[in-house]
C-alpha atoms as a PDB file:
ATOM      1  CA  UNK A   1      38.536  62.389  42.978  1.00  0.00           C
ATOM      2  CA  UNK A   2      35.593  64.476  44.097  1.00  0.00           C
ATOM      3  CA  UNK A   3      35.193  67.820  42.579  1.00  0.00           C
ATOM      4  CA  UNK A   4      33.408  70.627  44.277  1.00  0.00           C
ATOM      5  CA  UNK A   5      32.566  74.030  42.774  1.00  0.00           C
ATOM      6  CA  UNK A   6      32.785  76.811  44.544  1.00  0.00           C
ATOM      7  CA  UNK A   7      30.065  79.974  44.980  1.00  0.00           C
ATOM      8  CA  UNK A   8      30.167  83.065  46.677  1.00  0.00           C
ATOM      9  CA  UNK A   9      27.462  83.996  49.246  1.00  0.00           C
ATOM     10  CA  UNK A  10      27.015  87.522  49.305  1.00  0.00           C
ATOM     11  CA  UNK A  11      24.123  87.774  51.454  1.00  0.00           C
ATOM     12  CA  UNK A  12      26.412  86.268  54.303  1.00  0.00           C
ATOM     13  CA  UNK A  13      29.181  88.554  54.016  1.00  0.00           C
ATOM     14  CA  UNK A  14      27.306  91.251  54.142  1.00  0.00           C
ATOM     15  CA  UNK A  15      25.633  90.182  57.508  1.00  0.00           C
ATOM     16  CA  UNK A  16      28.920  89.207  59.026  1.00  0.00           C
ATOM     17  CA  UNK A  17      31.828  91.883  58.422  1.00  0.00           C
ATOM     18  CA  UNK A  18      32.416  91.913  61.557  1.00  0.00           C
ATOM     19  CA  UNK A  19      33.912  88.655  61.526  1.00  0.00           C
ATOM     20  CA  UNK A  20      35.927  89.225  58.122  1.00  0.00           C
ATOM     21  CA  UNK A  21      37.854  92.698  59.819  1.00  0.00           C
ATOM     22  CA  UNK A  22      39.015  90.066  62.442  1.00  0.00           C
ATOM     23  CA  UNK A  23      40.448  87.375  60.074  1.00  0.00           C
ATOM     24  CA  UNK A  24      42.361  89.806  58.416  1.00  0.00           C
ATOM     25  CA  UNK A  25      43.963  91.325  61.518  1.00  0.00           C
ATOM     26  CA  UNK A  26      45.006  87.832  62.357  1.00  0.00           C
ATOM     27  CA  UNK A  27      46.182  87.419  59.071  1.00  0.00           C
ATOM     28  CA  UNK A  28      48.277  90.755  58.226  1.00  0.00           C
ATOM     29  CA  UNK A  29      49.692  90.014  62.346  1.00  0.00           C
ATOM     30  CA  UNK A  30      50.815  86.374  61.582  1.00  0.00           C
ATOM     31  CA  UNK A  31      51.883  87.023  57.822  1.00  0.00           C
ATOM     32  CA  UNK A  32      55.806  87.412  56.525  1.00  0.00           C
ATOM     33  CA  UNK A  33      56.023  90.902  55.151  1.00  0.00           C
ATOM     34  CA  UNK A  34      57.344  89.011  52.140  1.00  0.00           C
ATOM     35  CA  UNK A  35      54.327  87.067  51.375  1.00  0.00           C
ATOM     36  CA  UNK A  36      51.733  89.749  52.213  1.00  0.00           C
ATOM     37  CA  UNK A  37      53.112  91.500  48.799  1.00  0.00           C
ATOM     38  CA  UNK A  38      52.383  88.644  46.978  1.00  0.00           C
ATOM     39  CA  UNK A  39      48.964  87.954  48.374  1.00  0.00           C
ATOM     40  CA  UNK A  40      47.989  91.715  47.565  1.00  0.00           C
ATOM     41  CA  UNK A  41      44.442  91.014  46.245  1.00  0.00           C
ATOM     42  CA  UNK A  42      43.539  87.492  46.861  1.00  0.00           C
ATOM     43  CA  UNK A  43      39.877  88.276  47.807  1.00  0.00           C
ATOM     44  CA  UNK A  44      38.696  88.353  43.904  1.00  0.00           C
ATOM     45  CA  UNK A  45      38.517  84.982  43.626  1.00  0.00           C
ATOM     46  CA  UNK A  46      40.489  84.198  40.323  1.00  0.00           C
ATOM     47  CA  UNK A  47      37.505  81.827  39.049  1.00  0.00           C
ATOM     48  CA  UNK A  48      35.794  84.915  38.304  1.00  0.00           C
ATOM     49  CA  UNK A  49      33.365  85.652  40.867  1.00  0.00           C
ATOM     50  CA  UNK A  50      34.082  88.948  42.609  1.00  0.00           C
ATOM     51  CA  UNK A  51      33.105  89.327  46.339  1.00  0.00           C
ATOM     52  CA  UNK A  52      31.184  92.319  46.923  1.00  0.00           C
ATOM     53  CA  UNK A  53      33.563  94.562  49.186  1.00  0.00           C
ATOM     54  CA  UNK A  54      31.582  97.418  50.509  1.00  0.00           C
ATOM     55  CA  UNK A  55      34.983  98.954  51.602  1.00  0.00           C
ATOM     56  CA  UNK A  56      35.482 100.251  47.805  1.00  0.00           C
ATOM     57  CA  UNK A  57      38.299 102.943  48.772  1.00  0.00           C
ATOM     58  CA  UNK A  58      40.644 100.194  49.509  1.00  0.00           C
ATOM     59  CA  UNK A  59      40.405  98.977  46.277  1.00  0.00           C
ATOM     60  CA  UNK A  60      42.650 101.759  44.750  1.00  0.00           C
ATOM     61  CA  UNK A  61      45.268 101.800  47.547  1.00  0.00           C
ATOM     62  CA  UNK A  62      45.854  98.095  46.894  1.00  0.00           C
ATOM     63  CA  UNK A  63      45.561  98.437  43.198  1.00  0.00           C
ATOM     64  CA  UNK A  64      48.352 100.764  43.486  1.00  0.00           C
ATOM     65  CA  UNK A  65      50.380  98.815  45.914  1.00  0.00           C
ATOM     66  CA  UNK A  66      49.965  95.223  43.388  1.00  0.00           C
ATOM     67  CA  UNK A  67      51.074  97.766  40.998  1.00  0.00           C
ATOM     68  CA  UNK A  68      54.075  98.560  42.041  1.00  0.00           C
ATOM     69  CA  UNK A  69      54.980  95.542  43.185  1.00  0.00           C
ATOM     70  CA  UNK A  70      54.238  93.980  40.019  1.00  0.00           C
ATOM     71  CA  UNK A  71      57.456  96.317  38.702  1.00  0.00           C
ATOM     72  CA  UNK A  72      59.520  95.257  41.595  1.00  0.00           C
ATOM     73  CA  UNK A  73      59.664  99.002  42.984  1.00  0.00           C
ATOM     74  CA  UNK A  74      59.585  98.300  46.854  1.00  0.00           C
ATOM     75  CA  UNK A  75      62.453  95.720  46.714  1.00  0.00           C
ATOM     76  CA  UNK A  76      61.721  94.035  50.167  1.00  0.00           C
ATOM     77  CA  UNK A  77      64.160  91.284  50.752  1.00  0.00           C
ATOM     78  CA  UNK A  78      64.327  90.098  53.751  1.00  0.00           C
ATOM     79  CA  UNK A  79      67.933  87.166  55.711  1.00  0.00           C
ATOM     80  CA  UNK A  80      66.855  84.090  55.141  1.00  0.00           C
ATOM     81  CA  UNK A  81      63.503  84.831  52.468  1.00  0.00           C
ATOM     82  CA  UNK A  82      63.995  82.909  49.233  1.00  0.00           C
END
């Protein structure tokens, strides 16, 4: 078994946010409502190294939104979603 850490490289993301607004168009169009709520904030990486979002106000909306999810306020329950 090969084991391969993993590093963030800022200095490219910076240069190519261009690129990342597409992915995540892509992503939130072929996403289940369902499982967008549970991928809320998947871009801080949970081995502890933080990608440096220069898009800081979207921090609190999403904060808010994992939030509230995380109480189970915006019950959304879809036919057919276990």
């Amino acid at each position: 078994m090969l084991a391969v850490t993993t590093r963030v490289l800022e200095a490219r993301m910076l240069q190519h946010r261009h690129l990342d607004l597409h992915v995540q168009l892509l992503a939130d169009f072929f996403a289940h409502p369902v499982h967008c709520l549970a991928t809320t904030r998947t871009d801080l990486l949970i081995i502890g190294q933080i990608v440096l979002d220069t898009l800081a106000r979207k921090i609190r909306r999403q904060r808010l939104a994992a939030t509230l999810a995380g109480f189970g306020l915006p019950k959304l329950r879809q036919p057919g979603v276990r």
